[in-house]
C-alpha atoms as a PDB file:
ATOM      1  CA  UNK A   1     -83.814-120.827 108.182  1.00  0.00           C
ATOM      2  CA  UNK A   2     -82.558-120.906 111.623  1.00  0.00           C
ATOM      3  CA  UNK A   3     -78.783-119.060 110.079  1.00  0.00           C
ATOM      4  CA  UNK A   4     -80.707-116.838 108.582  1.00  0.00           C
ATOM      5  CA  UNK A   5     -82.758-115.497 111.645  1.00  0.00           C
ATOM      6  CA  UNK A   6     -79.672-115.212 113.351  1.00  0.00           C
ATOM      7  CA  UNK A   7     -77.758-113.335 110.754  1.00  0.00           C
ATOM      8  CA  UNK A   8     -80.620-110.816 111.196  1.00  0.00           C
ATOM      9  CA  UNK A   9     -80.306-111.057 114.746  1.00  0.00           C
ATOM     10  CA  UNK A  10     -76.753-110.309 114.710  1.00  0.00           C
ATOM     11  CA  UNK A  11     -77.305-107.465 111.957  1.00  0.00           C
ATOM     12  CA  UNK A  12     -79.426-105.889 114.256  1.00  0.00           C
ATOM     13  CA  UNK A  13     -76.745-105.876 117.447  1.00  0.00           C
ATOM     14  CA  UNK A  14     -74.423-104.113 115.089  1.00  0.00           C
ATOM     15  CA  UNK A  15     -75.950-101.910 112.555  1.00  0.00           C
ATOM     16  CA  UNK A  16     -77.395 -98.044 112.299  1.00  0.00           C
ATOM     17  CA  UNK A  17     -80.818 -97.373 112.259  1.00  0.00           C
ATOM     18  CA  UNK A  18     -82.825 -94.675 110.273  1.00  0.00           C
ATOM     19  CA  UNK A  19     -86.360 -93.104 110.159  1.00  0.00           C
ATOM     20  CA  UNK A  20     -88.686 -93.036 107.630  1.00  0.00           C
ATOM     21  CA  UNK A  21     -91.883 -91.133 107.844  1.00  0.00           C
ATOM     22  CA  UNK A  22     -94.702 -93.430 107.344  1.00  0.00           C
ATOM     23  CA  UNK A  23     -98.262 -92.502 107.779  1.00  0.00           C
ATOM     24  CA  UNK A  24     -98.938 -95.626 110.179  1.00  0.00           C
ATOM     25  CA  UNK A  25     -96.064 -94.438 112.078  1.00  0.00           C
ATOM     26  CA  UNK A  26     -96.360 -93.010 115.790  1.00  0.00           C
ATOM     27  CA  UNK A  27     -93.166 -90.544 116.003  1.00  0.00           C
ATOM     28  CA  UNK A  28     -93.482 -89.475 119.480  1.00  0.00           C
ATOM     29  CA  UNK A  29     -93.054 -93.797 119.981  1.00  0.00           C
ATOM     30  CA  UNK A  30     -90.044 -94.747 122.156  1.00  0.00           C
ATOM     31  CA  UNK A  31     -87.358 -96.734 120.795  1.00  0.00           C
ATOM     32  CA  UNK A  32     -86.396 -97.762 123.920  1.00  0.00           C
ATOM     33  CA  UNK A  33     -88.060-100.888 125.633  1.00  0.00           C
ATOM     34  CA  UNK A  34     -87.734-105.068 125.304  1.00  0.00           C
ATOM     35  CA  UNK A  35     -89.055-105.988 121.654  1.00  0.00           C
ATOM     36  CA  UNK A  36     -89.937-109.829 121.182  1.00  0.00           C
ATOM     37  CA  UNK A  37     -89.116-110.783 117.784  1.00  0.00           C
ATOM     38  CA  UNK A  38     -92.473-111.490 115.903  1.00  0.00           C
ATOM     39  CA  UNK A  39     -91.904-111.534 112.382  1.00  0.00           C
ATOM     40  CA  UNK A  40     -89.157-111.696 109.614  1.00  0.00           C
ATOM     41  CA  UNK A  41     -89.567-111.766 105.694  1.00  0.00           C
ATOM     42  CA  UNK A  42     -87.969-109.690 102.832  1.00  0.00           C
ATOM     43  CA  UNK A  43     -89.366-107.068 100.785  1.00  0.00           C
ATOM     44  CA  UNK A  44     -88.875-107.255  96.925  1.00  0.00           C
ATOM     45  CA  UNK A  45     -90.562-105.797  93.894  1.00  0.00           C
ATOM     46  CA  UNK A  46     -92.721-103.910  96.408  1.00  0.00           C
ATOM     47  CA  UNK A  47     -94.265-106.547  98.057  1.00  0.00           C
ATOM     48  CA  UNK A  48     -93.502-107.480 101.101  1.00  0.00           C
ATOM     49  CA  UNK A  49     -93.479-111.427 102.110  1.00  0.00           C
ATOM     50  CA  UNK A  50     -93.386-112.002 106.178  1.00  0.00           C
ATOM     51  CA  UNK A  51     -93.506-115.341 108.182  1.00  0.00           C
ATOM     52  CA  UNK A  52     -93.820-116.220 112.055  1.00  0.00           C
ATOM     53  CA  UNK A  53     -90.957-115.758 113.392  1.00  0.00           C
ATOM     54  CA  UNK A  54     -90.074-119.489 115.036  1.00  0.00           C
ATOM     55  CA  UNK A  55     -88.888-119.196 118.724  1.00  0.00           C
ATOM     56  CA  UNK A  56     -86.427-121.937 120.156  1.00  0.00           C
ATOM     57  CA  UNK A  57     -89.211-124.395 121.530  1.00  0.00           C
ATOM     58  CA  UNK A  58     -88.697-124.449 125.634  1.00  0.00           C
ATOM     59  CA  UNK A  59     -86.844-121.361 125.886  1.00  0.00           C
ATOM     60  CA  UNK A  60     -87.346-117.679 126.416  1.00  0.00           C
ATOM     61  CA  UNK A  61     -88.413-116.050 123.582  1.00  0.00           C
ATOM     62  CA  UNK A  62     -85.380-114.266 121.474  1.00  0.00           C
ATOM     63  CA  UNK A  63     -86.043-110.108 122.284  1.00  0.00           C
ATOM     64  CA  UNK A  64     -84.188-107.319 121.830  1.00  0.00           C
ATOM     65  CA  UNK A  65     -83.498-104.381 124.627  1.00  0.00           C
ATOM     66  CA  UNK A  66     -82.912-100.709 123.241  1.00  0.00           C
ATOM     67  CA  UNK A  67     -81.905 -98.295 126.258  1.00  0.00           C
ATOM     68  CA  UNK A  68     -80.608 -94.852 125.545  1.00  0.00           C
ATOM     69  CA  UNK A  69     -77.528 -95.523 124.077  1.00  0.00           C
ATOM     70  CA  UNK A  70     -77.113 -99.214 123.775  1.00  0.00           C
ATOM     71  CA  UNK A  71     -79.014-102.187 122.027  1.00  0.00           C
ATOM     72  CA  UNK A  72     -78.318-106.002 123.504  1.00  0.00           C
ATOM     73  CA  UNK A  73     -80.111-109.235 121.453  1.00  0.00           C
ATOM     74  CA  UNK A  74     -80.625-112.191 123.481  1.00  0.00           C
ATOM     75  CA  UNK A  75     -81.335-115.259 121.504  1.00  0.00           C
ATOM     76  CA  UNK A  76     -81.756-118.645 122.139  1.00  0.00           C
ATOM     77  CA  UNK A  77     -80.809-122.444 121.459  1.00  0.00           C
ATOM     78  CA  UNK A  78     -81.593-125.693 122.559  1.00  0.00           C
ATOM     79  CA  UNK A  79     -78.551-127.619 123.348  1.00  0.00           C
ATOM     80  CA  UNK A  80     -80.004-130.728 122.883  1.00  0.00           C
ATOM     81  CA  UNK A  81     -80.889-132.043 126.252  1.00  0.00           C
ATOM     82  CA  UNK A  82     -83.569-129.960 127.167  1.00  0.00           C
ATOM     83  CA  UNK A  83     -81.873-127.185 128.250  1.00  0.00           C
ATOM     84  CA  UNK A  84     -81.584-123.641 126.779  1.00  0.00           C
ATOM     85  CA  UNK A  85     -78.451-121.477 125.804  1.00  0.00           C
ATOM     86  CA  UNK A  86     -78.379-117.894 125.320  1.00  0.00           C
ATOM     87  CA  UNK A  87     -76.747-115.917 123.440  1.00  0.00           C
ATOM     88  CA  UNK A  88     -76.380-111.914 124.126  1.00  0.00           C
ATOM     89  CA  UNK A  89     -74.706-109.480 121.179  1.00  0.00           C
ATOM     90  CA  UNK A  90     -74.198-105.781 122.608  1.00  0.00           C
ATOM     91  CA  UNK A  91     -73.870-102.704 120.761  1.00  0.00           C
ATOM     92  CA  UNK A  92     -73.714 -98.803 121.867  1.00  0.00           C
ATOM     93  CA  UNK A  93     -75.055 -95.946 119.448  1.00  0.00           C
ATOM     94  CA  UNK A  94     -75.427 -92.505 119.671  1.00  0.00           C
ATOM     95  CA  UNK A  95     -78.870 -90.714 118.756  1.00  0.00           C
ATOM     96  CA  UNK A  96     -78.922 -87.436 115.970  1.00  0.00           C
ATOM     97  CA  UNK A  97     -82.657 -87.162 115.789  1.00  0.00           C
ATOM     98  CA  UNK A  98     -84.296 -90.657 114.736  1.00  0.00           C
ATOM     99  CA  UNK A  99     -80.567 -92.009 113.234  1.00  0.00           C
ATOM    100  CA  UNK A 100     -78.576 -94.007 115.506  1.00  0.00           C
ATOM    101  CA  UNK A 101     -75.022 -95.099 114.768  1.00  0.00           C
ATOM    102  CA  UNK A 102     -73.575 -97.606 115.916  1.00  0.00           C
ATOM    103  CA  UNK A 103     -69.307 -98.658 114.835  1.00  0.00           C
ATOM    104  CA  UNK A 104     -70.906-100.715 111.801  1.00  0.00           C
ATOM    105  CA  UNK A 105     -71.675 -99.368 108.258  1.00  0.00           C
ATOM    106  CA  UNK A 106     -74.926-101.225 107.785  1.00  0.00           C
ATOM    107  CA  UNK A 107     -78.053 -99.057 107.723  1.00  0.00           C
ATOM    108  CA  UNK A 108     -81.434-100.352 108.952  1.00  0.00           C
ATOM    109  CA  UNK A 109     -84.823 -98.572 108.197  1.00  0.00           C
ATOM    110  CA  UNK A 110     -87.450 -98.265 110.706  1.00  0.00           C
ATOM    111  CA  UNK A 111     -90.228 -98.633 108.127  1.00  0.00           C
ATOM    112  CA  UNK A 112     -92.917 -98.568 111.238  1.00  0.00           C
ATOM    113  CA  UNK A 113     -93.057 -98.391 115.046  1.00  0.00           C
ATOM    114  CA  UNK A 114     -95.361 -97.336 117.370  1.00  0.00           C
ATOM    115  CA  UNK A 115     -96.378 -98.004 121.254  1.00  0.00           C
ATOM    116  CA  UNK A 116     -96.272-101.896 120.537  1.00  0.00           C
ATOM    117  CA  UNK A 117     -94.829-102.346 117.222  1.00  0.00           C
ATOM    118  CA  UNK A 118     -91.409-102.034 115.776  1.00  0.00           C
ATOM    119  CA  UNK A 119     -90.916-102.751 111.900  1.00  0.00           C
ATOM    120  CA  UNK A 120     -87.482-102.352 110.460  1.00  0.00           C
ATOM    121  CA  UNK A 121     -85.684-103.856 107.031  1.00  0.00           C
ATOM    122  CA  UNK A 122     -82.095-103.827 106.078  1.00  0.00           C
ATOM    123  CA  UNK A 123     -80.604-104.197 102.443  1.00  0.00           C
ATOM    124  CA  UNK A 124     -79.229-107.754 102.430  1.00  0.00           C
ATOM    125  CA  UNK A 125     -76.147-108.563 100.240  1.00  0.00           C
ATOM    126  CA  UNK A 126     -74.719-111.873 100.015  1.00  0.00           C
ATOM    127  CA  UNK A 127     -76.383-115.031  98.394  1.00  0.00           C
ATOM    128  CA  UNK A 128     -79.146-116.369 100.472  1.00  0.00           C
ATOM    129  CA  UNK A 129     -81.548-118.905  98.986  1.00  0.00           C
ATOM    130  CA  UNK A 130     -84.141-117.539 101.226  1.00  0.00           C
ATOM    131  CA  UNK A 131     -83.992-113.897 100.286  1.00  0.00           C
ATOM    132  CA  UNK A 132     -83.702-113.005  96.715  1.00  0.00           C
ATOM    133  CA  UNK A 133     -81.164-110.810  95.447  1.00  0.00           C
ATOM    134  CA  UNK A 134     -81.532-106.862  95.867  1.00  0.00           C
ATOM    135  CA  UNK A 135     -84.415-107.860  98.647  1.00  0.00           C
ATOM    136  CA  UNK A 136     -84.359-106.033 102.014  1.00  0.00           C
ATOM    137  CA  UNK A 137     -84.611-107.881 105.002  1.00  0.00           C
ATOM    138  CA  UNK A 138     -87.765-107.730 107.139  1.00  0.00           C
ATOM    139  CA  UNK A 139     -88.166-107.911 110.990  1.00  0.00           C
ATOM    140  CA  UNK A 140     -91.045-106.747 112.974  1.00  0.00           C
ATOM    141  CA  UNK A 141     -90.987-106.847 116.783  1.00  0.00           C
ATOM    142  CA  UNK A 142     -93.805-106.596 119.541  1.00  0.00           C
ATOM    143  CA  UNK A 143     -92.694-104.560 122.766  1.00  0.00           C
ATOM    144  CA  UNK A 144     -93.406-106.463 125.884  1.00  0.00           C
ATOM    145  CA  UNK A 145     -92.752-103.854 128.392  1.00  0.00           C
END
């Protein structure tokens, strides 16, 4: 479970992201900000199935940072003897409207986001016993400042 949080993590570092209009949605909501990670699921057959997303027990709680023009993930591990290791992915992107582009060829969706909530899927592909095949990948995030 744990690989598969941080292949989403890692996803998210490197990959485009595009708007979809949602009725929910807040458009004049800032990107930019700290998101903690919240949830992560899959959608498939038009359901959606979502889960807690499990932070590293005694560390800081894995978050995301979008500025301007740049997005950096900071996630964390245990290493075993009570202390805590991070682990920080940066990206840059350029804004057209609500798309950014990054230097990777993966597309994310925002399905959602407003003033304190962030909800974006990907299309996974490779095998994942977790996620189904021809799901999207699910992660919602909470803004903390």
């Amino acid at each position: 479970m744990k690989k598969l949080i941080l292949l989403l993590v890692a996803c998210v570092s490197l990959t485009s992201i595009t708007s979809c209009s949602n009725d929910d949605d807040n458009s004049s909501a800032s990107l930019e900000g700290k998101w903690e990670f919240s949830k992560y699921g899959y959608s498939f057959a038009g359901q959606e199935f979502l889960f807690d997303y499990e932070h590293t027990s005694g560390c800081t709680k894995d978050y995301i940072v979008f500025t301007s023009n740049t997005t950096t993930n900071h996630t964390f591990s245990s290493n075993g003897s009570g202390g805590c290791i991070e682990e920080i992915d940066n990206a840059t992107y350029t804004r057209n409207g609500n798309v950014l582009t990054s230097n990777s060829d993966e597309t994310i969706e925002i399905v959602s986001i407003s003033d304190t909530t962030l909800k974006f899927r990907l299309l996974y592909e490779g095998e994942n016993e977790e996620i189904p095949d021809g799901a999207a990948a699910l992660i919602v995030l909470k803004r903390i400042n």
